[in-house]
Protein backbone atom coordinates (compact mmCIF):
# COMPACT_ATOMS: atom_id res chain seq x y z
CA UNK A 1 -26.49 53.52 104.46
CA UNK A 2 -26.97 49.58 103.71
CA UNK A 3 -28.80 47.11 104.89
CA UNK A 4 -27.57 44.01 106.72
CA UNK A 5 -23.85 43.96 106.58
CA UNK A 6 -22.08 43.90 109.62
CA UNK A 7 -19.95 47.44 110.28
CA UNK A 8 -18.24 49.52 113.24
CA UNK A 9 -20.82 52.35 114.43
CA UNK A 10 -20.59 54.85 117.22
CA UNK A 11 -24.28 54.31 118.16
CA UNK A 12 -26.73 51.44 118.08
CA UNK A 13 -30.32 51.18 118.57
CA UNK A 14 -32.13 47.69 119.28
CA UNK A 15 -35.49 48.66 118.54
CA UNK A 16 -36.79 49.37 115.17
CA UNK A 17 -40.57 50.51 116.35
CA UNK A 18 -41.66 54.15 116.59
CA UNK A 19 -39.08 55.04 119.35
CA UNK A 20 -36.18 53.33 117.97
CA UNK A 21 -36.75 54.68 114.25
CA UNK A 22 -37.53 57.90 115.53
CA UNK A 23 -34.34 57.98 117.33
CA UNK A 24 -32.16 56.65 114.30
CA UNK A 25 -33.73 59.48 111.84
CA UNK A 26 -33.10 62.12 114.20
CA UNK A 27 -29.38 61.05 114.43
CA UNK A 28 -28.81 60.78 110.64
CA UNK A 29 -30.77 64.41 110.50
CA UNK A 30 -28.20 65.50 112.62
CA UNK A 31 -25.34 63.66 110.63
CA UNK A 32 -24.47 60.74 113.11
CA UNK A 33 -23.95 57.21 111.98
CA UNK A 34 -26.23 54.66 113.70
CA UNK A 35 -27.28 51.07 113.60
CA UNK A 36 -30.23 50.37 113.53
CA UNK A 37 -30.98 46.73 114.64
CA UNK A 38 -34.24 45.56 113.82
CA UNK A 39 -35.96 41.97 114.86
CA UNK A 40 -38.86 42.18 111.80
CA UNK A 41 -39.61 44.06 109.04
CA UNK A 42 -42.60 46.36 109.64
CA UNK A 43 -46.08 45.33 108.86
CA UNK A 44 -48.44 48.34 107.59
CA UNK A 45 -51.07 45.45 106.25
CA UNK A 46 -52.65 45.62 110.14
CA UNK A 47 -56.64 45.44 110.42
CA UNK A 48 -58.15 48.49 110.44
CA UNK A 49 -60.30 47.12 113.28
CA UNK A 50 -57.68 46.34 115.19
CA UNK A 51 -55.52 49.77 114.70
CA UNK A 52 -54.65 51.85 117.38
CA UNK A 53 -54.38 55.47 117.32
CA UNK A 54 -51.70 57.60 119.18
CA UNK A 55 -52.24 61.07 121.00
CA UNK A 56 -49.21 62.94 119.75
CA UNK A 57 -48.76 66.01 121.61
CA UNK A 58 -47.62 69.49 120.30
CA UNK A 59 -43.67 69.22 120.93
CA UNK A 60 -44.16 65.44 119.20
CA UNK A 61 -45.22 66.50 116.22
CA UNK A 62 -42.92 69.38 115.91
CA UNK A 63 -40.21 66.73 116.79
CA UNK A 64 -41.69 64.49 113.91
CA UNK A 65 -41.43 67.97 111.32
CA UNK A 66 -37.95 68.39 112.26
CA UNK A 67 -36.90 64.81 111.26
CA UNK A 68 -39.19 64.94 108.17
CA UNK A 69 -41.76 62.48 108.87
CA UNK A 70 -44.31 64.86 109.57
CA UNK A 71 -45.29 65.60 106.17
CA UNK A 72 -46.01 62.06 105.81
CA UNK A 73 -48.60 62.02 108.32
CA UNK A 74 -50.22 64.93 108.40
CA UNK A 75 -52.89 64.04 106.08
CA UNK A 76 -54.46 61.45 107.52
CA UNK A 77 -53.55 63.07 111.27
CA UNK A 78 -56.66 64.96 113.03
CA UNK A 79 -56.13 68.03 114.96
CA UNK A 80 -56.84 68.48 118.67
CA UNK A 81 -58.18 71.69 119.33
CA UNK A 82 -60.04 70.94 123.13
CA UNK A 83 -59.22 69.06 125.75
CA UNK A 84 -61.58 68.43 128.65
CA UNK A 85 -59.93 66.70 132.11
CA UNK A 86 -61.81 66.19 134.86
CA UNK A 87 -62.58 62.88 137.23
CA UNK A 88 -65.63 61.63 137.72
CA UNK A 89 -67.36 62.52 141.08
CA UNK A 90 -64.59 65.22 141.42
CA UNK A 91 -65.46 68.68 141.31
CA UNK A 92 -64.01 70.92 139.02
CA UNK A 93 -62.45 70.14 135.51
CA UNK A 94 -59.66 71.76 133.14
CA UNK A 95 -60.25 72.91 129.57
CA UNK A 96 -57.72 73.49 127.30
CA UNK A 97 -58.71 75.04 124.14
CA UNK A 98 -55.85 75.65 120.64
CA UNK A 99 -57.57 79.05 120.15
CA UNK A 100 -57.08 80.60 123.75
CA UNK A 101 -53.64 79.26 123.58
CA UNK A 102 -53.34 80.99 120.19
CA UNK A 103 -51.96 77.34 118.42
CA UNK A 104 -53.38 75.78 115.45
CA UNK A 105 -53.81 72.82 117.66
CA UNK A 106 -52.59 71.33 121.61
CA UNK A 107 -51.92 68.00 119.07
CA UNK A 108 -53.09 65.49 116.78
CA UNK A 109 -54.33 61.87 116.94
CA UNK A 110 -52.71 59.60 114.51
CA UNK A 111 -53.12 55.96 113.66
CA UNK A 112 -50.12 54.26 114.66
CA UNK A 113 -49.74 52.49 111.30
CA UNK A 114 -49.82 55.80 109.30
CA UNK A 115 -46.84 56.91 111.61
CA UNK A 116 -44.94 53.86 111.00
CA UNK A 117 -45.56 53.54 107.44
CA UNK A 118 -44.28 57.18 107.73
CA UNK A 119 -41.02 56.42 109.74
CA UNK A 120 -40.11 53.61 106.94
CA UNK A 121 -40.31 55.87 104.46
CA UNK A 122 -38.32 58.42 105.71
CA UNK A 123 -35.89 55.25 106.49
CA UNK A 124 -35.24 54.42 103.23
CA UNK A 125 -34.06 57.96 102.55
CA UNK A 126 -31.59 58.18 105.27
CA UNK A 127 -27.42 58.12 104.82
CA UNK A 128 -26.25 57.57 107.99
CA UNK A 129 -28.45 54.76 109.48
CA UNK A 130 -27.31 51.30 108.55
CA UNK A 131 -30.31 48.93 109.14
CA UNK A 132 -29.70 45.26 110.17
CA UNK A 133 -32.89 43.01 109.57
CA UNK A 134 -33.99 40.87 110.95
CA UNK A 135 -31.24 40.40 113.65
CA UNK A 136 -32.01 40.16 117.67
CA UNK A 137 -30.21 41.50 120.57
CA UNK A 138 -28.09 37.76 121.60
CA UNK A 139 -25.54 39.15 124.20
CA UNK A 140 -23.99 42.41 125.51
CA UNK A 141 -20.75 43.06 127.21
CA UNK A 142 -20.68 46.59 128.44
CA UNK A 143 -16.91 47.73 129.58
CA UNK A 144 -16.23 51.08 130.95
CA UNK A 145 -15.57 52.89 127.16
CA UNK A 146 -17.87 50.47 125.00
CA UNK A 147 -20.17 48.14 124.32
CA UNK A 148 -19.90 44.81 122.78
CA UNK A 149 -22.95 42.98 121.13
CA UNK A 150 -23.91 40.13 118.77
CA UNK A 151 -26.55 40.14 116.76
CA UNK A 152 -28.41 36.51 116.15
CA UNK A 153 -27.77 36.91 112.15
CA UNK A 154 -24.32 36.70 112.92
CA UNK A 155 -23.77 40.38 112.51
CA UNK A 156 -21.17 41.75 115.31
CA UNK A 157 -21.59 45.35 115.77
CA UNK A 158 -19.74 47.50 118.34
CA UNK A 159 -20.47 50.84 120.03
CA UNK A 160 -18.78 53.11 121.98
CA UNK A 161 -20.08 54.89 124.61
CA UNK A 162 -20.23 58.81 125.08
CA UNK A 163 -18.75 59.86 128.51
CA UNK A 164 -21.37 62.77 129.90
């Protein structure tokens, strides 16, 4: 979908960082319009030095193949195979091992920039996520079937709310 003009969608997501993007591709995998409403663009130009890395377990990463990101990551991704818990000055420990469990791995450690260089890219691709950026949450008037915001770049989008 476009970027930054101001439309009617069924869902919108504040939040344009791993969780929020995450969320939007998984809705336009499954077909859904979304808005995506994102304060900055994202910065992949982060220190090295400074970079942290995310534990992604199993069901993540099968999460991330079924939205398409995964193939984005994986190279640069490294496998956990063992995991050792234990406390110290506590007796015992647990010791999970990707072999016993008959897995290729438990998970995989991934630098968080790599995942959300990833998560743009599969972004760009999408057709049913429109992207407003930058805008910021200003106000939000809930009612009993919907939602009312404005966006600080002047963008009014509304939602409607699913009863469960």
């Amino acid at each position: 979908m476009s970027e930054n003009d101001g439309a009617h969608t069924r869902i919108l997501i504040v939040g344009g960082g791993l969780v929020g993007s995450s969320l939007a591709l998984a809705l336009d995998h499954a077909g859904i319009d979304c808005t995506l409403a994102e304060a900055v663009p994202p910065r992949n130009d982060a220190p090295r030095s400074e970079e942290r890395n995310l534990a992604l377990a199993r069901a993540t990463v099968n999460g991330l193949a079924a939205i398409g990101v995964w193939p984005y990551v994986q190279p640069e991704a490294q496998a956990l195979r063992r995991i050792v818990v234990s406390r110290a000055g506590d007796f015992g420990s647990l010791r999970l091992d990707a072999g016993a469990a008959g897995v290729d791995a438990l998970g995989h450690i991934v630098p968080a920039r790599v995942l959300g260089a990833a998560l743009e890219r599969a972004l760009d691709a999408t057709r049913h996520v429109q992207r407003l950026r930058p805008a910021r949450l200003r106000t939000l008037r809930a009612g009993c079937e919907s939602a009312e915001v404005e966006i600080e770049s002047a963008h009014a989008v509304s939602a409607r709310r699913y009863d469960l």
